[in-house]
ModelCIF file with pLDDT and N, C-alpha, C, O atoms, coordinates in Angstrom:
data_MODEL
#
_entry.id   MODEL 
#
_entity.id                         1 
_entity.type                       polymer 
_entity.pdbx_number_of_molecules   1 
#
_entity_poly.entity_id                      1 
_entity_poly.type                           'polypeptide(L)' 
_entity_poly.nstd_linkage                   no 
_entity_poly.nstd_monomer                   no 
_entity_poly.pdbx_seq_one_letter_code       
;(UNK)(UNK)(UNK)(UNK)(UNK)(UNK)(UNK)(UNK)(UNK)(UNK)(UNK)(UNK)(UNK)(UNK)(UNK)(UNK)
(UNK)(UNK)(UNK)(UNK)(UNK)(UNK)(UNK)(UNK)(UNK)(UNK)(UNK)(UNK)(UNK)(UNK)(UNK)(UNK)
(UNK)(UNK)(UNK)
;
_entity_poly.pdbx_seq_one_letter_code_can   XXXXXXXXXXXXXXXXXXXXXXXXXXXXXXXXXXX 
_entity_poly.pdbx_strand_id                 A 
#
loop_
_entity_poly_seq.entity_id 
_entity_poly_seq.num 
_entity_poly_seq.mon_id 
_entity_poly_seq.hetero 
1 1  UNK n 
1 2  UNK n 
1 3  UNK n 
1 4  UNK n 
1 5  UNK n 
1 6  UNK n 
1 7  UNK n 
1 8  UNK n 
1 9  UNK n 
1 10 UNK n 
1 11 UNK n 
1 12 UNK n 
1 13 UNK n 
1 14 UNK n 
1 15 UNK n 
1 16 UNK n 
1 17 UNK n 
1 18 UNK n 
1 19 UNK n 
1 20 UNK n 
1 21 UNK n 
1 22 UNK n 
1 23 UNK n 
1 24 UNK n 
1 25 UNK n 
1 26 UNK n 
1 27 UNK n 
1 28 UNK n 
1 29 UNK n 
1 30 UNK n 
1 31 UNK n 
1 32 UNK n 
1 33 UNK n 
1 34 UNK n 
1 35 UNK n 
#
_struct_asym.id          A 
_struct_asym.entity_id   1 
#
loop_
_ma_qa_metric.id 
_ma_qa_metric.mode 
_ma_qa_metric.name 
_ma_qa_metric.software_group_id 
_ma_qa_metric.type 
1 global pLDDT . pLDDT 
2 local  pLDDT . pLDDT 
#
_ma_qa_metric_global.metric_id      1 
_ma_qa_metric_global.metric_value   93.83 
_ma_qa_metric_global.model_id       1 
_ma_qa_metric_global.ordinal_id     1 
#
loop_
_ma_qa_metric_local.label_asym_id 
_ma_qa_metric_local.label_comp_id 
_ma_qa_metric_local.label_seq_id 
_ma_qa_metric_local.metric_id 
_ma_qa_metric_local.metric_value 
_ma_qa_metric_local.model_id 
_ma_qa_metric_local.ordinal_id 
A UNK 1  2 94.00 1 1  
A UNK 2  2 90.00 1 2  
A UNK 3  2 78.00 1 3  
A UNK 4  2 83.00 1 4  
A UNK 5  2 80.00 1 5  
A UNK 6  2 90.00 1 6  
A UNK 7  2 95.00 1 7  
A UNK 8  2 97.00 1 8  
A UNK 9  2 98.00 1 9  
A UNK 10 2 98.00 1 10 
A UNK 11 2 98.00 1 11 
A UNK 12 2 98.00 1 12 
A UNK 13 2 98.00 1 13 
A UNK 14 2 98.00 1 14 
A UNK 15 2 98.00 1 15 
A UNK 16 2 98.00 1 16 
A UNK 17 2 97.00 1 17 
A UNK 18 2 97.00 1 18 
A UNK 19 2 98.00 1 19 
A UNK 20 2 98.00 1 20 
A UNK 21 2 98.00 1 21 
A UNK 22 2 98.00 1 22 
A UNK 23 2 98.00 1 23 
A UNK 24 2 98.00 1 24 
A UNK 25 2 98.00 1 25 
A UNK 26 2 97.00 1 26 
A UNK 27 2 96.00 1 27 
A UNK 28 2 95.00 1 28 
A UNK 29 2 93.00 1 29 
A UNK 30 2 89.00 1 30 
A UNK 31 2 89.00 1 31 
A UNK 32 2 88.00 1 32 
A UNK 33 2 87.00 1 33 
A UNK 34 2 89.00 1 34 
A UNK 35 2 90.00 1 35 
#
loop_
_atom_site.group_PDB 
_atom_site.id 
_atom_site.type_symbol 
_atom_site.label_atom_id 
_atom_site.label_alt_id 
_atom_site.label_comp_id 
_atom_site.label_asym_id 
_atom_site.label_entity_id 
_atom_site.label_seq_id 
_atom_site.pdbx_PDB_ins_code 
_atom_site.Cartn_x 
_atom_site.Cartn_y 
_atom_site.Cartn_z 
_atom_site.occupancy 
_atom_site.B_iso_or_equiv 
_atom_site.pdbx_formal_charge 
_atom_site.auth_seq_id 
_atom_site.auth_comp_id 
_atom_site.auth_asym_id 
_atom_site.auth_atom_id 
_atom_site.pdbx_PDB_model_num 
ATOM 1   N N  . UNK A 1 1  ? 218.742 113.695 117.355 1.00 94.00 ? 1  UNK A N  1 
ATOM 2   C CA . UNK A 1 1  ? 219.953 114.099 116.632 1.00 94.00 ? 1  UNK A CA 1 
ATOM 3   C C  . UNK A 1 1  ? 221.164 113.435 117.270 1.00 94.00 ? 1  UNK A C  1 
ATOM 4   O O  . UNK A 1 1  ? 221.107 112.938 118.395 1.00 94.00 ? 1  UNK A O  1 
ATOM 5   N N  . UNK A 1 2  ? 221.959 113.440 116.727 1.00 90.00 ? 2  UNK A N  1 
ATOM 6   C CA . UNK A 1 2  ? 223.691 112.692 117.030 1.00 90.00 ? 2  UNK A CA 1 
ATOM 7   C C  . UNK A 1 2  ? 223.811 113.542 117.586 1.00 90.00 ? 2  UNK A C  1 
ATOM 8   O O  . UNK A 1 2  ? 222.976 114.447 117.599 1.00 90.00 ? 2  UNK A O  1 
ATOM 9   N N  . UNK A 1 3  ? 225.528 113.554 118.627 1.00 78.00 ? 3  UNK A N  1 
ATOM 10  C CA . UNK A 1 3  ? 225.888 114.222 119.669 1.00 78.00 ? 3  UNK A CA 1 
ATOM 11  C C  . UNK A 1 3  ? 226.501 115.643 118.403 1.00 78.00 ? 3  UNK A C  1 
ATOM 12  O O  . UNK A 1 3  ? 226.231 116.844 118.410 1.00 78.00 ? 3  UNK A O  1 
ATOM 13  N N  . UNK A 1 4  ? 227.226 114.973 117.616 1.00 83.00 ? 4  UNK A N  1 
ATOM 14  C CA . UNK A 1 4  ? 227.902 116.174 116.528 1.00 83.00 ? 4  UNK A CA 1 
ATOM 15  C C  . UNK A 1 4  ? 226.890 116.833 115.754 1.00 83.00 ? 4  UNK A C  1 
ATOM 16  O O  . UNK A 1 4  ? 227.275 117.776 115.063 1.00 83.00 ? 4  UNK A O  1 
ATOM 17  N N  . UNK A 1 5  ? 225.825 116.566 115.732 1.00 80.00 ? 5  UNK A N  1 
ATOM 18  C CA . UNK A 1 5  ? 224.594 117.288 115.217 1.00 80.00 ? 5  UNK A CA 1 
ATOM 19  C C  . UNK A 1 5  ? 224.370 117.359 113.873 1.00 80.00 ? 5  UNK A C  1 
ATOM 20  O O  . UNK A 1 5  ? 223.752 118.292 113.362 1.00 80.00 ? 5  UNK A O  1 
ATOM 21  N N  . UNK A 1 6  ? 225.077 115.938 112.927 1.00 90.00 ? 6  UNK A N  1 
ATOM 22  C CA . UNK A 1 6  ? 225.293 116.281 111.481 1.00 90.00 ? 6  UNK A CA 1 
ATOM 23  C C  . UNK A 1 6  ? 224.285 115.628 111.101 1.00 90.00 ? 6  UNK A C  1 
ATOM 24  O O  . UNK A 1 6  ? 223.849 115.891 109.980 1.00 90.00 ? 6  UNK A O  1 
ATOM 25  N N  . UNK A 1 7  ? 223.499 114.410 112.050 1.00 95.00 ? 7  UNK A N  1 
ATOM 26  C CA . UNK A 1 7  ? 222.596 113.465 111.256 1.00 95.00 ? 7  UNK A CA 1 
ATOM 27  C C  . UNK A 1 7  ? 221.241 114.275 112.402 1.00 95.00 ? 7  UNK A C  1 
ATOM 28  O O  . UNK A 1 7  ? 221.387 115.041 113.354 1.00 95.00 ? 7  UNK A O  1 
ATOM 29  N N  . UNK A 1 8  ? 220.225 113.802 111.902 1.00 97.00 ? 8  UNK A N  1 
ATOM 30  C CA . UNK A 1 8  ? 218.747 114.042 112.539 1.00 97.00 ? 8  UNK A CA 1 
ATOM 31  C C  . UNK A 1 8  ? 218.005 112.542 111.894 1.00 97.00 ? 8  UNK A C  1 
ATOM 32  O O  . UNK A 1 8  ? 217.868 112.387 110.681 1.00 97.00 ? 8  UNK A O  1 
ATOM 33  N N  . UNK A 1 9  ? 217.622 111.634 112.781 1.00 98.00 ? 9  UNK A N  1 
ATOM 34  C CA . UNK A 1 9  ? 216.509 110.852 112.759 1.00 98.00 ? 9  UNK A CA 1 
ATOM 35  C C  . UNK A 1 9  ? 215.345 111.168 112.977 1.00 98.00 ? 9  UNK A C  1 
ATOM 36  O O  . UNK A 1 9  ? 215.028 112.240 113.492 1.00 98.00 ? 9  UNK A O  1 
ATOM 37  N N  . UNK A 1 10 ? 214.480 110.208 112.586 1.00 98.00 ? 10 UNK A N  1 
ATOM 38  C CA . UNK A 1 10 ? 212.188 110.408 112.523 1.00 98.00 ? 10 UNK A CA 1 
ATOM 39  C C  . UNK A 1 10 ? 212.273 108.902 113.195 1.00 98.00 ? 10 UNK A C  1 
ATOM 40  O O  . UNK A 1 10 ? 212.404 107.857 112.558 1.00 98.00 ? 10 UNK A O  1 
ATOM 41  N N  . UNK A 1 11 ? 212.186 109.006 114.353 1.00 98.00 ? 11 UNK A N  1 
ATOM 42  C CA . UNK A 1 11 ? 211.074 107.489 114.613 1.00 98.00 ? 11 UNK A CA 1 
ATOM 43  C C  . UNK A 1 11 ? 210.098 107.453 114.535 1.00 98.00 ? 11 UNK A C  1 
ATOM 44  O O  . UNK A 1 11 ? 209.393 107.868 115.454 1.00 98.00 ? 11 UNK A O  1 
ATOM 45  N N  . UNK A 1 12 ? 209.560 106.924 113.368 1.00 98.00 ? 12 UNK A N  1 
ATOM 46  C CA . UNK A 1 12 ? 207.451 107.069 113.397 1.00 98.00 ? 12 UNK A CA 1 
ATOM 47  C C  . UNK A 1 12 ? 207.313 105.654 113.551 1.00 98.00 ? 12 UNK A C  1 
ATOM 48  O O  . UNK A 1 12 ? 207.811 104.682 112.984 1.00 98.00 ? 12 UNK A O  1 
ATOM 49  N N  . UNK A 1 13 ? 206.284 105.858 114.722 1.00 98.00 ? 13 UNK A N  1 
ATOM 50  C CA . UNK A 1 13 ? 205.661 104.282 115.243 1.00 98.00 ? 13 UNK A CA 1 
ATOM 51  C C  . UNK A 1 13 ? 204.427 104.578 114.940 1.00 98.00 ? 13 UNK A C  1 
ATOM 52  O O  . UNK A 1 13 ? 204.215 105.740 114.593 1.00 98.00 ? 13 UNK A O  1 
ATOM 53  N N  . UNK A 1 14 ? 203.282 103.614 114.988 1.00 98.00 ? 14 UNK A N  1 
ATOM 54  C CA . UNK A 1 14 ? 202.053 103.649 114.792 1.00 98.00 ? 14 UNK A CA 1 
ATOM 55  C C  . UNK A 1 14 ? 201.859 104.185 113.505 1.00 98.00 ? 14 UNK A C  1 
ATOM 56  O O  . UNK A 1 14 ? 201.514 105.366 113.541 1.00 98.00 ? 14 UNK A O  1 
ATOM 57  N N  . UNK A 1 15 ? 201.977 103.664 112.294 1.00 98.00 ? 15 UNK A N  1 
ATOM 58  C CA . UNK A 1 15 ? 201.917 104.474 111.367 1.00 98.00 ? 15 UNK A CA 1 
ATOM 59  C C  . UNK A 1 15 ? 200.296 104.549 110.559 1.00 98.00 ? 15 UNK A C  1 
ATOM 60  O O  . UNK A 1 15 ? 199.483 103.627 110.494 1.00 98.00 ? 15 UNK A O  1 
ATOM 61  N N  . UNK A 1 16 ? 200.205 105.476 110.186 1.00 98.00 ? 16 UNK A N  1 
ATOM 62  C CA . UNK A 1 16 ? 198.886 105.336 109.607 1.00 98.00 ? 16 UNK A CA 1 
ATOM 63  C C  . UNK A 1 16 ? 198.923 105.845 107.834 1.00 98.00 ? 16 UNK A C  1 
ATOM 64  O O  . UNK A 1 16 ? 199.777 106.486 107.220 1.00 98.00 ? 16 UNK A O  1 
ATOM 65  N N  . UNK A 1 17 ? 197.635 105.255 107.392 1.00 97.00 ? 17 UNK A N  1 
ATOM 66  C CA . UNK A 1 17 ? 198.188 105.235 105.826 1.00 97.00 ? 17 UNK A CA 1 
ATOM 67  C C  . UNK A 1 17 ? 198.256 106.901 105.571 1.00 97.00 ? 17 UNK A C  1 
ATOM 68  O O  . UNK A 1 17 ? 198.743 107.397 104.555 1.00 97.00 ? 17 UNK A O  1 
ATOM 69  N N  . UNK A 1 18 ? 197.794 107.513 106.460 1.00 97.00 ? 18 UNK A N  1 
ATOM 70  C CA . UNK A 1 18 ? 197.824 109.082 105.955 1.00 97.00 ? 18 UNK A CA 1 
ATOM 71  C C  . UNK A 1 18 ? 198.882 109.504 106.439 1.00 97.00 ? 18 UNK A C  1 
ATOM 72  O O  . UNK A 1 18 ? 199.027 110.726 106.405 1.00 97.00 ? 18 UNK A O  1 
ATOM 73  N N  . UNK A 1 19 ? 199.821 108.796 106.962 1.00 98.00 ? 19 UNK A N  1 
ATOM 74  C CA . UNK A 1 19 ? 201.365 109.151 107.005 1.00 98.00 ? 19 UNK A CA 1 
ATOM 75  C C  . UNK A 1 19 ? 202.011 109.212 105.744 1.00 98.00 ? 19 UNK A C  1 
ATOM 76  O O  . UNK A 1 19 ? 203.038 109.835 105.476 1.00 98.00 ? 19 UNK A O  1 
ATOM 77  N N  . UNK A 1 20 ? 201.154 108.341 104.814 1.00 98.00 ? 20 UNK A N  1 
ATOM 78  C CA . UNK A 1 20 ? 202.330 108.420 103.320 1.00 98.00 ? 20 UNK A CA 1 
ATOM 79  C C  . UNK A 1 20 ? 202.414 109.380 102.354 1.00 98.00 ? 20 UNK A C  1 
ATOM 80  O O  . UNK A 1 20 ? 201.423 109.738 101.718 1.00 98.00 ? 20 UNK A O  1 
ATOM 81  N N  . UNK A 1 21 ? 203.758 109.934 102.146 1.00 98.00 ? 21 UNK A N  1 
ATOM 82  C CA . UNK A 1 21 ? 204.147 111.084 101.871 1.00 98.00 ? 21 UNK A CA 1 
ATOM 83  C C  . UNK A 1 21 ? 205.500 110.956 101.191 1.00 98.00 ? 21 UNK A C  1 
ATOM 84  O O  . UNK A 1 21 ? 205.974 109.825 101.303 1.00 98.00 ? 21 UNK A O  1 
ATOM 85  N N  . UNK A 1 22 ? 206.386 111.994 100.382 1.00 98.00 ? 22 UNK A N  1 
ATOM 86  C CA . UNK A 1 22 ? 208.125 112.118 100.394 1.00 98.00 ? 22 UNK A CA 1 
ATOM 87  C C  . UNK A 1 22 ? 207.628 113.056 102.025 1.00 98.00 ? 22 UNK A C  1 
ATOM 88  O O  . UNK A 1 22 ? 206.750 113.831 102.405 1.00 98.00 ? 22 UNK A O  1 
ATOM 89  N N  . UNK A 1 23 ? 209.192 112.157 102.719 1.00 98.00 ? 23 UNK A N  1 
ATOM 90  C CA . UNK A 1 23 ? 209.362 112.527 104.031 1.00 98.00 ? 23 UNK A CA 1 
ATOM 91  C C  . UNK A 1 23 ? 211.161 113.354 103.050 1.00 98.00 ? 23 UNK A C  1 
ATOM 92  O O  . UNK A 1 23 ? 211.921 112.738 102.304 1.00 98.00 ? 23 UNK A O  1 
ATOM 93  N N  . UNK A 1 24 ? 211.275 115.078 103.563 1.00 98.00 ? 24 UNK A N  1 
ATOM 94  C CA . UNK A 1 24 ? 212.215 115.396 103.366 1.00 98.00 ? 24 UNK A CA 1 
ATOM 95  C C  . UNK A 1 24 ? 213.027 116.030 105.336 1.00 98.00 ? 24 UNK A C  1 
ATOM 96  O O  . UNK A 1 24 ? 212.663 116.058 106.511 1.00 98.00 ? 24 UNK A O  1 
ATOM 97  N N  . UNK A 1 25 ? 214.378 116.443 104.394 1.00 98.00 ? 25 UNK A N  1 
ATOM 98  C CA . UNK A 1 25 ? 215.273 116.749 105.913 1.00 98.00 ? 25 UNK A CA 1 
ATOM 99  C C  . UNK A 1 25 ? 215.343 117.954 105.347 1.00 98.00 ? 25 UNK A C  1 
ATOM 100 O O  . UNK A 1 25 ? 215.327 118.228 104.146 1.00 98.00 ? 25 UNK A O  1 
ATOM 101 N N  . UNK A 1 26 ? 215.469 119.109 106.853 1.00 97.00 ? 26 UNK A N  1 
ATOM 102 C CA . UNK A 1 26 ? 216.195 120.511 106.657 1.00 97.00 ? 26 UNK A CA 1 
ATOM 103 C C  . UNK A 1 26 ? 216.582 120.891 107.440 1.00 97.00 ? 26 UNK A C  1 
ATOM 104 O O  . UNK A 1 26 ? 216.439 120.430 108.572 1.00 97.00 ? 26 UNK A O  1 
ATOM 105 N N  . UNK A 1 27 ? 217.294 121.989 107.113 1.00 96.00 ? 27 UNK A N  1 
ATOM 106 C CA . UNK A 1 27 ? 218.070 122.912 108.035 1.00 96.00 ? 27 UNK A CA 1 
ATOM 107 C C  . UNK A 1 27 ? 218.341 124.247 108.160 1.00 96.00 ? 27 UNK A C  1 
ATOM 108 O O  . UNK A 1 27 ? 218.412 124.952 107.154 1.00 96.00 ? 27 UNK A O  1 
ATOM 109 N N  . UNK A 1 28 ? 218.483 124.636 109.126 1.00 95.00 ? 28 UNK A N  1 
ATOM 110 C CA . UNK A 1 28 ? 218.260 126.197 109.229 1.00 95.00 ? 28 UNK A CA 1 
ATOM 111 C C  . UNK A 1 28 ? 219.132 127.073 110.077 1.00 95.00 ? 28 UNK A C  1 
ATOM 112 O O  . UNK A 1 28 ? 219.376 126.556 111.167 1.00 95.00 ? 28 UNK A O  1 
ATOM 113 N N  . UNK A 1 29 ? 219.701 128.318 109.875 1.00 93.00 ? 29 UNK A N  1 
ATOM 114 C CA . UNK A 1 29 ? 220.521 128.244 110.689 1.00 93.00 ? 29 UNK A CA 1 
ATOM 115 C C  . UNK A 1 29 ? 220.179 129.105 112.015 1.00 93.00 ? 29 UNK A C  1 
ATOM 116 O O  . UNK A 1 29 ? 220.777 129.173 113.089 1.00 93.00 ? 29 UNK A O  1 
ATOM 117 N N  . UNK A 1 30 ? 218.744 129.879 111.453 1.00 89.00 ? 30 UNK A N  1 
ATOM 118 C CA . UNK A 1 30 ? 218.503 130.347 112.363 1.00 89.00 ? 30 UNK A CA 1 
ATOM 119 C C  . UNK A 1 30 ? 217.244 129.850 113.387 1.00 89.00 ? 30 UNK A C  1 
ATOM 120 O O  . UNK A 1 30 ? 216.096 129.704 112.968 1.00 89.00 ? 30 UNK A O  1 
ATOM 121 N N  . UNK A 1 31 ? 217.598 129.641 114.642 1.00 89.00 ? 31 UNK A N  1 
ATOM 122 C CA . UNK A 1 31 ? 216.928 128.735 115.302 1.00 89.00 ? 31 UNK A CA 1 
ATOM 123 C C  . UNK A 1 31 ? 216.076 129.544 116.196 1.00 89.00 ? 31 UNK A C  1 
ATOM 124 O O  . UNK A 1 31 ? 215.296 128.973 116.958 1.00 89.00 ? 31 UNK A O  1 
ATOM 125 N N  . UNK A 1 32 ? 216.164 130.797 116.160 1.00 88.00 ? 32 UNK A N  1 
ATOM 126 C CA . UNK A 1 32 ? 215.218 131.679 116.940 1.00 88.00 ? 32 UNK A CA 1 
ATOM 127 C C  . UNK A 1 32 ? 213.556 131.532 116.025 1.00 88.00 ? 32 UNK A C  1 
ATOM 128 O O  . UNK A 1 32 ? 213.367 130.985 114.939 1.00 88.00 ? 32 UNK A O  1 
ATOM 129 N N  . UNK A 1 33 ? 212.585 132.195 116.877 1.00 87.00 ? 33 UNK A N  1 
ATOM 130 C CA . UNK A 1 33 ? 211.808 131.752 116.130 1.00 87.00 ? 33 UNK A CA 1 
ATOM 131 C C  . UNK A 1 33 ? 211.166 130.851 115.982 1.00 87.00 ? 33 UNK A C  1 
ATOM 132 O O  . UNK A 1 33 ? 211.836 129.871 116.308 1.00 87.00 ? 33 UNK A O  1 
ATOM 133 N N  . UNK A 1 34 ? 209.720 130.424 115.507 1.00 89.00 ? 34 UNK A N  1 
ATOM 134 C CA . UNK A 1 34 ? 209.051 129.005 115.300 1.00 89.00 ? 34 UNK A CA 1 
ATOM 135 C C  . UNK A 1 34 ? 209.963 128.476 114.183 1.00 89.00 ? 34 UNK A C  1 
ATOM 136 O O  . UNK A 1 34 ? 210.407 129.052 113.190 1.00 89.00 ? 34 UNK A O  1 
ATOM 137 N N  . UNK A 1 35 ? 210.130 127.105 114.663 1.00 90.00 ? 35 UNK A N  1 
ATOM 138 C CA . UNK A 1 35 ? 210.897 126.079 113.376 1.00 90.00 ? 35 UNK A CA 1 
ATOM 139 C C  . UNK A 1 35 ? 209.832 125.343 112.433 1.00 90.00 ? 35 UNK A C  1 
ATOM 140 O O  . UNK A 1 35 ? 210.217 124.615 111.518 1.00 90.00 ? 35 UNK A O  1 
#
C-alpha cells in the first residue's frame, strides 16, 4: 500500500494459468477480525 493508504498494489510473479481470473480491490473498514 502507499504511505496515504488510498492505492493497494498485487505483485504476482510466477504466474500460473490457474491464476486467471477478474482480479477485484476492497475495502473494509473494519480491520479487526480475519480479512
Amino acid at each position: 500500500r502507499d504511505d496515504a493508504g488510498n492505492a493497494v498494489y498485487l505483485q504476482m510473479n510466477s504466474l500460473k494459468p490457474e491464476d486467471t481470473a477478474v482480479y477485484y480491490c476492497a475495502a473494509r473498514d473494519n480491520i479487526l477480525g480475519t480479512i
